[in-house]
C-alpha atoms as a PDB file:
ATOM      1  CA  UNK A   1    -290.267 -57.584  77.501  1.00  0.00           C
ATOM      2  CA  UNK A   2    -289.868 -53.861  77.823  1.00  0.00           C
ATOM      3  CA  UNK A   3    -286.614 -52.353  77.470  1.00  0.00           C
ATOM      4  CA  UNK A   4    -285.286 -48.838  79.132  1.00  0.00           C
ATOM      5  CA  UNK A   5    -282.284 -47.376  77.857  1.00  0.00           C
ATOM      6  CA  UNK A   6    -280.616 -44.356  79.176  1.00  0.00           C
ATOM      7  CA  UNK A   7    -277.771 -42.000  78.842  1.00  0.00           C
ATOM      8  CA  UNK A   8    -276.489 -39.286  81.020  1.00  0.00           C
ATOM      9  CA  UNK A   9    -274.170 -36.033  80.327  1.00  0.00           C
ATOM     10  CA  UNK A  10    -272.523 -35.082  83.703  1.00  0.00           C
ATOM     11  CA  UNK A  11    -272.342 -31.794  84.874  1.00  0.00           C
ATOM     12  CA  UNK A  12    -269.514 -30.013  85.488  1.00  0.00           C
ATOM     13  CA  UNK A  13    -270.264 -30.332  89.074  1.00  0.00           C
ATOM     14  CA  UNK A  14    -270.635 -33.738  89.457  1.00  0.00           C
ATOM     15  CA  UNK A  15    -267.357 -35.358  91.360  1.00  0.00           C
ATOM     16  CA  UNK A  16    -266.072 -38.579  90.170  1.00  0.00           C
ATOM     17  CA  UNK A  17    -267.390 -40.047  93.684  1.00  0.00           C
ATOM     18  CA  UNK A  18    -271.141 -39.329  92.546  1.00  0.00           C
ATOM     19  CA  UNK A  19    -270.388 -40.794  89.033  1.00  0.00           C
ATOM     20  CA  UNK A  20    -269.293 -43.953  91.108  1.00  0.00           C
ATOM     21  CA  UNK A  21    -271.823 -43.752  93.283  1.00  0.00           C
ATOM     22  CA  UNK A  22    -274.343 -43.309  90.145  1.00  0.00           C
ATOM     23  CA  UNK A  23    -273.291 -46.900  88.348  1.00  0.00           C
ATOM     24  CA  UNK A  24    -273.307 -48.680  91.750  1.00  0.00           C
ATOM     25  CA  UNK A  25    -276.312 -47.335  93.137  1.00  0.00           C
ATOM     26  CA  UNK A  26    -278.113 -48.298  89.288  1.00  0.00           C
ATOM     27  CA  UNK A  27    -275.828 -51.947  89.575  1.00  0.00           C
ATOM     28  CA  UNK A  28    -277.722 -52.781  93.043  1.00  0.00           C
ATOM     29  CA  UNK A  29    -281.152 -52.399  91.563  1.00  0.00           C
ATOM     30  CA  UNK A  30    -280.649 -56.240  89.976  1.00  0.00           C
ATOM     31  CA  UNK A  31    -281.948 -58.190  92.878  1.00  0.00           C
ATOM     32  CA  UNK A  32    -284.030 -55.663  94.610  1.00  0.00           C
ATOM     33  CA  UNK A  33    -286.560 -54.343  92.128  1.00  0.00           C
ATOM     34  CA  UNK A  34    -289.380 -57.069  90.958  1.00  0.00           C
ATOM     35  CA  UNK A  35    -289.690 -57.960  87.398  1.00  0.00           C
ATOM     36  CA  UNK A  36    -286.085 -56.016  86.273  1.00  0.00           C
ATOM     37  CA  UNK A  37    -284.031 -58.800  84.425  1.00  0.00           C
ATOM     38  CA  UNK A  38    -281.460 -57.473  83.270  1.00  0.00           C
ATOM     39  CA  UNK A  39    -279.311 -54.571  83.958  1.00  0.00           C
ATOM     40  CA  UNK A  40    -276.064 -53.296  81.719  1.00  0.00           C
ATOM     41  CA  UNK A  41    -274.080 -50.241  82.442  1.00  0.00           C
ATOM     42  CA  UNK A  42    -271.229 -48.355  80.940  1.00  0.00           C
ATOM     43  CA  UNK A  43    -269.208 -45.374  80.037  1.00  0.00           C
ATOM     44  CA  UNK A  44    -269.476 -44.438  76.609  1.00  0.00           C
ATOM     45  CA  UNK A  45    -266.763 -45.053  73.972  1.00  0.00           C
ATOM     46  CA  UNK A  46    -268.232 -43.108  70.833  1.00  0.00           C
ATOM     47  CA  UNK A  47    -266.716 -40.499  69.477  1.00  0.00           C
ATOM     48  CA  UNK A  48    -270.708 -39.658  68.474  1.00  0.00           C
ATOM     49  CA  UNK A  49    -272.142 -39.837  71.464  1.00  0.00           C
ATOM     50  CA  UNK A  50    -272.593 -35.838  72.048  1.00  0.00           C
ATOM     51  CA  UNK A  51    -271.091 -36.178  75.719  1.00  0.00           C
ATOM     52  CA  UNK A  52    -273.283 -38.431  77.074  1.00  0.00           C
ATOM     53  CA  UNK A  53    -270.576 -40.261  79.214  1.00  0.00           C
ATOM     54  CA  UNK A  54    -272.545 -43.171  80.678  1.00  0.00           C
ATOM     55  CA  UNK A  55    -275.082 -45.421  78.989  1.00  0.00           C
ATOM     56  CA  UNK A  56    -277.093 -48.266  80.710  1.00  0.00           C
ATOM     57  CA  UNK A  57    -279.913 -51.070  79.031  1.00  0.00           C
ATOM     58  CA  UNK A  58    -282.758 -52.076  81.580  1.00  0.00           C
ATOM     59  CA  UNK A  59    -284.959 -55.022  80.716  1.00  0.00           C
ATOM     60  CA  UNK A  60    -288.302 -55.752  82.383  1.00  0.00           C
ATOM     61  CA  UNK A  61    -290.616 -58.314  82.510  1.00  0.00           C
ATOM     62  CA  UNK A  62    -293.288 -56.089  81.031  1.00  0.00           C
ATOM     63  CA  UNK A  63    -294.498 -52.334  81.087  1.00  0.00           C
ATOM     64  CA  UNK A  64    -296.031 -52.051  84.238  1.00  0.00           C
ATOM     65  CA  UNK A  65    -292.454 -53.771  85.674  1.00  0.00           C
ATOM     66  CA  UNK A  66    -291.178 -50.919  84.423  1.00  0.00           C
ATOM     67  CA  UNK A  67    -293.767 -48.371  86.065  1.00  0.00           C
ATOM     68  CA  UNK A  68    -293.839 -50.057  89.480  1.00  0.00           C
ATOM     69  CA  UNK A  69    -289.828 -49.443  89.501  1.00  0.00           C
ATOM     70  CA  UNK A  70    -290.293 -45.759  88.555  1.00  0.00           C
ATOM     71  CA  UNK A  71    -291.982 -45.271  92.132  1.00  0.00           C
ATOM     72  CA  UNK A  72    -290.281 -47.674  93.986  1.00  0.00           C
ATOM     73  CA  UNK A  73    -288.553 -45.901  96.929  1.00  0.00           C
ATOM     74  CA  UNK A  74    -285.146 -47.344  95.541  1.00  0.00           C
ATOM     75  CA  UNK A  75    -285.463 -45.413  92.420  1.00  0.00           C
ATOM     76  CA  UNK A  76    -286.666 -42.329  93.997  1.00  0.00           C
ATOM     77  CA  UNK A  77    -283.997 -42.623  96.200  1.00  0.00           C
ATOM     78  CA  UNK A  78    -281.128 -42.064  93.193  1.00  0.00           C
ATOM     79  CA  UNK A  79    -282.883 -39.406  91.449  1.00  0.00           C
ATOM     80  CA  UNK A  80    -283.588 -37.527  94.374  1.00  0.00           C
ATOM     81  CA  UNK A  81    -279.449 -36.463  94.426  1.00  0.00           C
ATOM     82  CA  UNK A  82    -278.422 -37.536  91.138  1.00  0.00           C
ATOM     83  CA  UNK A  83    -281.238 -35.861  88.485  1.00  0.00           C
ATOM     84  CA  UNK A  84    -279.583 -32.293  89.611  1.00  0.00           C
ATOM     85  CA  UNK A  85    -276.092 -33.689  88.369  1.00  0.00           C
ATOM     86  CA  UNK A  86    -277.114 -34.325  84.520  1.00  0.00           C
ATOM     87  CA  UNK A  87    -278.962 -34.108  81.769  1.00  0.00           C
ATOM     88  CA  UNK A  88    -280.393 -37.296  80.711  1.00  0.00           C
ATOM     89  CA  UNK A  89    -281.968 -38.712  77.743  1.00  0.00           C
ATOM     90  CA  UNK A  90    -283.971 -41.908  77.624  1.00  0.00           C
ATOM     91  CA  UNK A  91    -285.142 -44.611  75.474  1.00  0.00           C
ATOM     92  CA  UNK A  92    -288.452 -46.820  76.140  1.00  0.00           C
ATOM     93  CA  UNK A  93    -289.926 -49.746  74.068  1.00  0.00           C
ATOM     94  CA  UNK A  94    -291.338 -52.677  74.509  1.00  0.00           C
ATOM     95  CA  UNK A  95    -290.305 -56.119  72.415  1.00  0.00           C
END
């Protein structure tokens, strides 16, 4: 299994509309992209968490599950109008 984790600090510009439209838009990959199993979402809660606001757990089948969903057109899709709203950090491994 490989596991993506991922947590985002929202910009000052970002509306509460695109933060909503951020966790639904990540929510409807379960389903569409092939070897994604699992999919967990949500804002943070830690005072430690340096503003990152939301945090979200991706499991794959395998590594290359993970690098076929990087180019799929959904992903693209999302980071095409959300990348310029945060500053992200992310978290890859494989179990």
């Amino acid at each position: 299994m490989f596991i993506h984790m991922f947590a985002f600090r929202w910009k000052p510009e970002a509306s509460q509309a695109q933060k909503d439209r951020a966790l639904a838009d990540i929510q409807a990959f379960q389903g569409q992209i092939a070897g994604l199993i699992e999919t967990a979402l949500g804002m943070n809660q830690s005072p430690r968490g340096g503003g990152y606001a939301l945090g979200g757990v991706m499991k794959f089948t395998d590594q290359a599950a993970f690098e076929a969903y990087n180019d799929a057109p959904e992903h693209q899709a999302l980071l095409s109008w959300l990348v310029p709203l945060i500053e992200a950090i992310e978290i890859d491994f494989t179990v």
